[in-house]
Every structure is written in structure tokens, then in C-alpha cells.
Protein backbone atom coordinates (compact mmCIF):
# COMPACT_ATOMS: atom_id res chain seq x y z
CA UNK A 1 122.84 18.71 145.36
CA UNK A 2 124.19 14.87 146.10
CA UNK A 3 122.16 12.68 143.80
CA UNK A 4 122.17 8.90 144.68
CA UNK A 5 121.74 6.30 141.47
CA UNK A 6 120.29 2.90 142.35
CA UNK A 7 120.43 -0.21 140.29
CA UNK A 8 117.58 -0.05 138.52
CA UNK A 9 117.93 3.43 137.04
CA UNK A 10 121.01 2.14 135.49
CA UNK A 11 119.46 -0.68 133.93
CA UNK A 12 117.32 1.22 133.00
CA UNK A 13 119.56 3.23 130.77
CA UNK A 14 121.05 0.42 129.00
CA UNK A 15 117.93 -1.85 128.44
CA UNK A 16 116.18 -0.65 125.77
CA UNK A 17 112.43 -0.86 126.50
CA UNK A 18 112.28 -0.53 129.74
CA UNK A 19 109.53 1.86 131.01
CA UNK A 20 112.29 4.59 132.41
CA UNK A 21 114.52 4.43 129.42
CA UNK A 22 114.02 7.82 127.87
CA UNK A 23 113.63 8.71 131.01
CA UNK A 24 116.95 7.85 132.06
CA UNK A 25 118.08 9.19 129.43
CA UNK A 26 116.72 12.71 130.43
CA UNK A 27 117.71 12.42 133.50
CA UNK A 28 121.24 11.90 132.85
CA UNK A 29 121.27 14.34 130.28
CA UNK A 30 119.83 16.64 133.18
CA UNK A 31 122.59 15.63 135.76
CA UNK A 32 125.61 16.67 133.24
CA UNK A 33 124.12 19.95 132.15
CA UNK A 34 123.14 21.18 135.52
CA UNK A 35 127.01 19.96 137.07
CA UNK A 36 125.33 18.11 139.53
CA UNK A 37 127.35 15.85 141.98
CA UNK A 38 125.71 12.23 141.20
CA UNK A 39 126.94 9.29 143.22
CA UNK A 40 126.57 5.25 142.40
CA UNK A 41 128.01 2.29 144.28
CA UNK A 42 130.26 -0.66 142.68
CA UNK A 43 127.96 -2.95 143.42
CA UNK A 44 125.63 -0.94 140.88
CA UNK A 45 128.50 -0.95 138.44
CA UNK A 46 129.39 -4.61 138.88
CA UNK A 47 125.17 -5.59 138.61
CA UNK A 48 124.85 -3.24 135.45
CA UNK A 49 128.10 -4.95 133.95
CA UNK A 50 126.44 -8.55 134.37
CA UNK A 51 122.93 -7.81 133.06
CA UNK A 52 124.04 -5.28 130.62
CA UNK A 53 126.57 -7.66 128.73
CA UNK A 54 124.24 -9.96 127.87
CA UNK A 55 122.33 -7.11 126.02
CA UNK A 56 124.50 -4.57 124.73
CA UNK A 57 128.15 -5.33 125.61
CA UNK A 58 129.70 -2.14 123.55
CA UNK A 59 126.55 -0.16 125.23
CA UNK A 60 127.39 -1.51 128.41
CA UNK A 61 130.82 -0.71 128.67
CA UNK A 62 130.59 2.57 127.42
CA UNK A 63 127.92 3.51 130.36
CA UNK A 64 130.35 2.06 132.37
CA UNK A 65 133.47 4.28 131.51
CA UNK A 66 130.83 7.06 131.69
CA UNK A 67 130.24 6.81 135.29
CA UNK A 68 133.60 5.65 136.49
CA UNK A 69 134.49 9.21 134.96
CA UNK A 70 132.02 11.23 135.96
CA UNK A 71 129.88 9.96 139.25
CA UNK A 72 131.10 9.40 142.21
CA UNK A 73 131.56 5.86 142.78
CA UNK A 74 130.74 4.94 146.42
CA UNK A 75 131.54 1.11 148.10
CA UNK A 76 128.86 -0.24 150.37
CA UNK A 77 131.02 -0.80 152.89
CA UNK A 78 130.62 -3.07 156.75
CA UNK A 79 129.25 0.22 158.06
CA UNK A 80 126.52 0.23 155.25
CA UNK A 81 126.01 -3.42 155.58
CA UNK A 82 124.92 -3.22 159.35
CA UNK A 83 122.77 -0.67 159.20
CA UNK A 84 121.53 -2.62 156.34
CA UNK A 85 121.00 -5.62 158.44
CA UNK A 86 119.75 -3.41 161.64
CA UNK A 87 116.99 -1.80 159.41
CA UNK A 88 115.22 -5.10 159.72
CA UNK A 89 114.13 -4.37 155.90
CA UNK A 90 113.92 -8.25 154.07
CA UNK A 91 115.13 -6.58 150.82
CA UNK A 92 118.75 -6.34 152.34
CA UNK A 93 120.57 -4.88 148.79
CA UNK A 94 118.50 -1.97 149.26
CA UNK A 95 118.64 -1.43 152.38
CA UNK A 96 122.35 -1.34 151.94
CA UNK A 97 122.16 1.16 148.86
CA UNK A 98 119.70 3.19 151.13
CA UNK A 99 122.48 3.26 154.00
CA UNK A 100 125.58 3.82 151.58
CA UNK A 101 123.45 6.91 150.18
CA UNK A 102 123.35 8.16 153.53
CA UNK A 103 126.73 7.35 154.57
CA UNK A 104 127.40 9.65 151.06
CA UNK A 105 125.14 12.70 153.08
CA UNK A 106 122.69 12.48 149.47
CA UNK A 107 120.01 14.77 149.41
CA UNK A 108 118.51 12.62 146.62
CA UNK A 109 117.81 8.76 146.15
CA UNK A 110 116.66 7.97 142.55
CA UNK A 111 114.97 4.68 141.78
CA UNK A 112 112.04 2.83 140.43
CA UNK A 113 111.98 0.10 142.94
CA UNK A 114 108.33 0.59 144.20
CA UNK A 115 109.76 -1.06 147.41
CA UNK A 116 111.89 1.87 147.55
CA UNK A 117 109.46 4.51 147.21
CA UNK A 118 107.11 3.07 149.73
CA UNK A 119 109.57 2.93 152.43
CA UNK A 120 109.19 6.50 153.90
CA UNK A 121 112.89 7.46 154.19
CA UNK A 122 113.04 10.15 156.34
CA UNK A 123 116.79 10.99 155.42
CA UNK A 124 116.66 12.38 151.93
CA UNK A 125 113.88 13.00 149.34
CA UNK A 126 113.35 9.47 147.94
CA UNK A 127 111.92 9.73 143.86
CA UNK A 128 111.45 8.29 140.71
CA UNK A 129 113.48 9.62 137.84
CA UNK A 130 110.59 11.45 136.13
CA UNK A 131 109.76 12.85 139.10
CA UNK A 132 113.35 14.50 139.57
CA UNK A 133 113.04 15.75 135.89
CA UNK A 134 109.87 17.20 136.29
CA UNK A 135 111.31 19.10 139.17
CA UNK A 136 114.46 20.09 137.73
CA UNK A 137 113.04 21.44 134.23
């Protein structure tokens, strides 16, 4: 199974208090034990870096070596970017996330953007992190 990480479940892990952060931290967890092939863009990496730093810098960069060694790390390329613009969507960055997932053929898109999950994506199972746990338990 190709599991797609956006932003916010990232943030997620590395802000403490934020509603999904044991979530996350499940979730993750989850993704290692069951060898699951996870994928997140740079532009994730490079947003989680900037918000991250100013919280936990040692946390931060740690997540950060995590992922570069084991997800896939995808760029939203000009391909990803038109669609992104065709999809006529106003929130552009996920529209582009949305489109790089594709381009990556994920059967999963992870997130807790309610913008997200209201969208109706017909191209892969769009969830929340609990709900992926709750399935995957």
C-alpha cells in the first residue's frame, strides 16, 4: 500500500499538543511495523523544517533525518503544479500535494485538513490518521 503524508500530519508529530499528536505518533509507529511504502513531498519537509525549528529544533531535525531515510520523498513538480492550477481548487498547496500523491499512484492520502477530507477525491481513499489506525489495527 502507497501511503501519502501531508503537511499537517507532520506537524502534527512534532508539535506537541496538537489534537493528532499521539495519533501521529501511532500512526507512524503503524507505518514502520507493517513495512509500508509511505511517501512525503519536500515541500512538506522544507514547511515542517520552518515551523518545527521554532519549537523543537533537535526534535525537528531528527523527524527530518527520519523521513529522508525512510519515506519516499516525492517533488511537486510543473506536472503537479498544473493540475494543481487546472483543479480550479483556491487552496492551491493542496491541490498540488493532492496531484503529486497521484502522480506517486498512492492508494492513501493522510491528513487533517478538513478542506481535504471534504473534497471527494475520487483517486485514492482520502482519511484522517485515526481513521487509518483504526483500520489497520
Amino acid at each position: 500500500m502507497r501511503i501519502f503524508l501531508d503537511t499537517n500530519v507532520l506537524l502534527d508529530f512534532v508539535q506537541d499538543g496538537r489534537p493528532n499528536n499521539e495519533t501521529v505518533k501511532l500512526l507512524l509507529d503503524l507505518i514502520n511495523k507493517k513495512h509500508q511504502e509511505a511517501y512525503v513531498t519536500t515541500q512538506s519537509i522544507l514547511d515542517l523544517v520552518y515551523v518545527g525549528s521554532k519549537i523543537d529544533y533537535a526534535k525537528t531535525m531528527s523527524f527530518v533525518s527520519y523521513l529522508l531515510k525512510s519515506y519516499n520523498v516525492s517533488h511537486i513538480d510543473s506536472f503537479s503544479l498544473k493540475l494543481a492550477l487546472e483543479s480550479g481548487h483556491p487552496d492551491f498547496e493542496d491541490s498540488a500535494q493532492l496531484a503529486c500523491a497521484e502522480d506517486e499512484e498512492c492508494d492513501v492520502f493522510l491528513t487533517s485538513d478538513n478542506g481535504i477530507l471534504s473534497r471527494g477525491i475520487d483517486s485514492m481513499l482520502v482519511m484522517t490518521p485515526g481513521q487509518f489506525v483504526d483500520r489497520m489495527r
